[in-house]
C-alpha atoms as a PDB file:
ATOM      1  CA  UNK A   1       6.100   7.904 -13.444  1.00  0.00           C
ATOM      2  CA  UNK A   2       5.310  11.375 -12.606  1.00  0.00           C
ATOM      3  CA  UNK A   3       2.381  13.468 -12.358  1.00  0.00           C
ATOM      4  CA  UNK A   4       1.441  16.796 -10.254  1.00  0.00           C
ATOM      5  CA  UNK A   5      -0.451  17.218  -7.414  1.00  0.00           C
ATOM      6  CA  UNK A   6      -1.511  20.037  -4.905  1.00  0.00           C
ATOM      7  CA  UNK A   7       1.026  20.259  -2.028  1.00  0.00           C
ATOM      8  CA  UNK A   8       0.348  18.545   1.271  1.00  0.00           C
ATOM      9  CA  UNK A   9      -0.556  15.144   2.805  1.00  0.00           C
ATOM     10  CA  UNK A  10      -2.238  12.712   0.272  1.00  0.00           C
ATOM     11  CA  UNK A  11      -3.340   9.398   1.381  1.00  0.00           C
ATOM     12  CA  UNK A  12      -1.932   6.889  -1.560  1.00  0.00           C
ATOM     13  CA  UNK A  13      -3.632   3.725  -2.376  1.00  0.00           C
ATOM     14  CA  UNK A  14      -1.016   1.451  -4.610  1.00  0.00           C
ATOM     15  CA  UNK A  15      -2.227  -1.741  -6.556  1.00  0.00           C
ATOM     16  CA  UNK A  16      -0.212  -4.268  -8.217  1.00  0.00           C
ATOM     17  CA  UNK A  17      -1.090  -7.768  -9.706  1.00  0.00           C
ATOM     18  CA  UNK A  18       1.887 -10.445 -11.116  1.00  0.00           C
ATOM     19  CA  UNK A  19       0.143 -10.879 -14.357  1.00  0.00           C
ATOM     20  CA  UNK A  20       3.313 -12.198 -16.320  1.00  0.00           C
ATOM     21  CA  UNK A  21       3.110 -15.400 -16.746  1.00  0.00           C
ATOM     22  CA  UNK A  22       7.237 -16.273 -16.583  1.00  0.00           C
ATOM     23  CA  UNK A  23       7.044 -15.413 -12.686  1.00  0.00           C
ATOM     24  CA  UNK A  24       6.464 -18.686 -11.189  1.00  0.00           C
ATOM     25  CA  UNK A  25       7.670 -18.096  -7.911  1.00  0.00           C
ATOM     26  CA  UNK A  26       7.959 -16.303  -4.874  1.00  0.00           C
ATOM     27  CA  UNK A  27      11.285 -14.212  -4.998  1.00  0.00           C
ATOM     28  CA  UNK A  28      11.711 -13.595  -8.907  1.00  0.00           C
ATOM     29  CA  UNK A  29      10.608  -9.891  -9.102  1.00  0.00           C
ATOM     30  CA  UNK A  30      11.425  -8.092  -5.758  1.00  0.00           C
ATOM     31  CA  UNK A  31      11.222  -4.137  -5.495  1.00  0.00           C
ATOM     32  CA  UNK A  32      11.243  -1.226  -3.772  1.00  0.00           C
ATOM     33  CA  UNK A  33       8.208   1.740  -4.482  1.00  0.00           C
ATOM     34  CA  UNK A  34       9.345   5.607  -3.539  1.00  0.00           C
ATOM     35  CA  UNK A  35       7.296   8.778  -2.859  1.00  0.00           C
ATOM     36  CA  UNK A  36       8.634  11.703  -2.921  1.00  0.00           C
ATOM     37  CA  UNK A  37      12.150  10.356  -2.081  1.00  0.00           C
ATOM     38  CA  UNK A  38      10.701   8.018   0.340  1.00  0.00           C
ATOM     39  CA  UNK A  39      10.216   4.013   0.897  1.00  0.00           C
ATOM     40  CA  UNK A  40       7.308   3.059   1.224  1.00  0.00           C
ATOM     41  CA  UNK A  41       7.585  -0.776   0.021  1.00  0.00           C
ATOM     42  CA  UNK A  42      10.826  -2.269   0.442  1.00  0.00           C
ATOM     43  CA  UNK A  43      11.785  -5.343  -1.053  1.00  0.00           C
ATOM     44  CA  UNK A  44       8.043  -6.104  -2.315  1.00  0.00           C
ATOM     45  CA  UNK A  45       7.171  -9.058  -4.079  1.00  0.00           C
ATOM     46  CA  UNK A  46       3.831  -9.255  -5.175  1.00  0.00           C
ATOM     47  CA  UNK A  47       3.776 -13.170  -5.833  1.00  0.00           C
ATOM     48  CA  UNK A  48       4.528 -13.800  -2.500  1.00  0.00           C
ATOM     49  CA  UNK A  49       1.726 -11.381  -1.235  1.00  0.00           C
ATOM     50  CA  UNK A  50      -1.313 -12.569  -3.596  1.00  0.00           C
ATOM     51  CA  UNK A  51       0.222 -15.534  -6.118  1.00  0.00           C
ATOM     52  CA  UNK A  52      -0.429 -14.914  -9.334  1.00  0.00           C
ATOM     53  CA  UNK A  53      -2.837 -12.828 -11.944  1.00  0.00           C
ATOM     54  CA  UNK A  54      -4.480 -11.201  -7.961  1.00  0.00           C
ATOM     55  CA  UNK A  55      -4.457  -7.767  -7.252  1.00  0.00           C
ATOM     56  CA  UNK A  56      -2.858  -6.619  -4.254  1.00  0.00           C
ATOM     57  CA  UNK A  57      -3.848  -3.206  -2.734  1.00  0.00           C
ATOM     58  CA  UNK A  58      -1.491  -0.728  -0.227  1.00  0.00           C
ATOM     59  CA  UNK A  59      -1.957   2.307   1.420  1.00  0.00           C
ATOM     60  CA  UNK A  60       0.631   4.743   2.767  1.00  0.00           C
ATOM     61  CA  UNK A  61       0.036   8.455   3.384  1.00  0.00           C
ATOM     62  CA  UNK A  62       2.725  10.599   2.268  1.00  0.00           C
ATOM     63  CA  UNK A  63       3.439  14.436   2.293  1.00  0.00           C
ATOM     64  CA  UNK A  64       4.118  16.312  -1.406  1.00  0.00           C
ATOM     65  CA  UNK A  65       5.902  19.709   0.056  1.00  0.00           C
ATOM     66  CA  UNK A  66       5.574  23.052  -1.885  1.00  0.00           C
ATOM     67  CA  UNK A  67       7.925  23.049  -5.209  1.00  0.00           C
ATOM     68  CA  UNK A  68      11.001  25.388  -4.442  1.00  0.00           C
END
C-alpha cells in the first residue's frame, strides 16, 4: 500500500487484529512490515501477540526523505 506524505519524521501508529478464523495458532501467519525500505516488525505474528479477533497496536517513528 502506498500513499503520500510531506517529507520528514512521522511518528507511525500500526494496528493489526487476526480476524480469520483458519489461524488457530501461534506461528501460522508470520511477517515482516517495511517503511520506507526499512523493518520495522520482523517476523510478527499477531496471534501470538493478542490471540485472536484483538487488535494489536505499534508505534515506530520513521523518516520519509524528499522525493529525488
Amino acid at each position: 500500500m502506498n500513499f503520500p506524505v510531506v517529507p520528514g519524521r512521522h511518528r507511525l501508529r500500526l494496528y493489526f487484529a487476526e480476524t480469520y478464523s483458519g489461524i488457530t495458532a501461534a506461528g501460522q501467519r508470520v511477517f515482516d512490515v517495511e517503511v520506507e525500505g526499512e523493518t520495522v516488525l520482523s517476523n510478527f505474528d499477531v496471534f501470538a501477540q493478542v490471540g485472536a479477533n484483538r487488535a494489536w497496536c505499534g508505534r515506530s517513528t520513521s523518516t520519509f526523505p524528499t522525493p529525488s
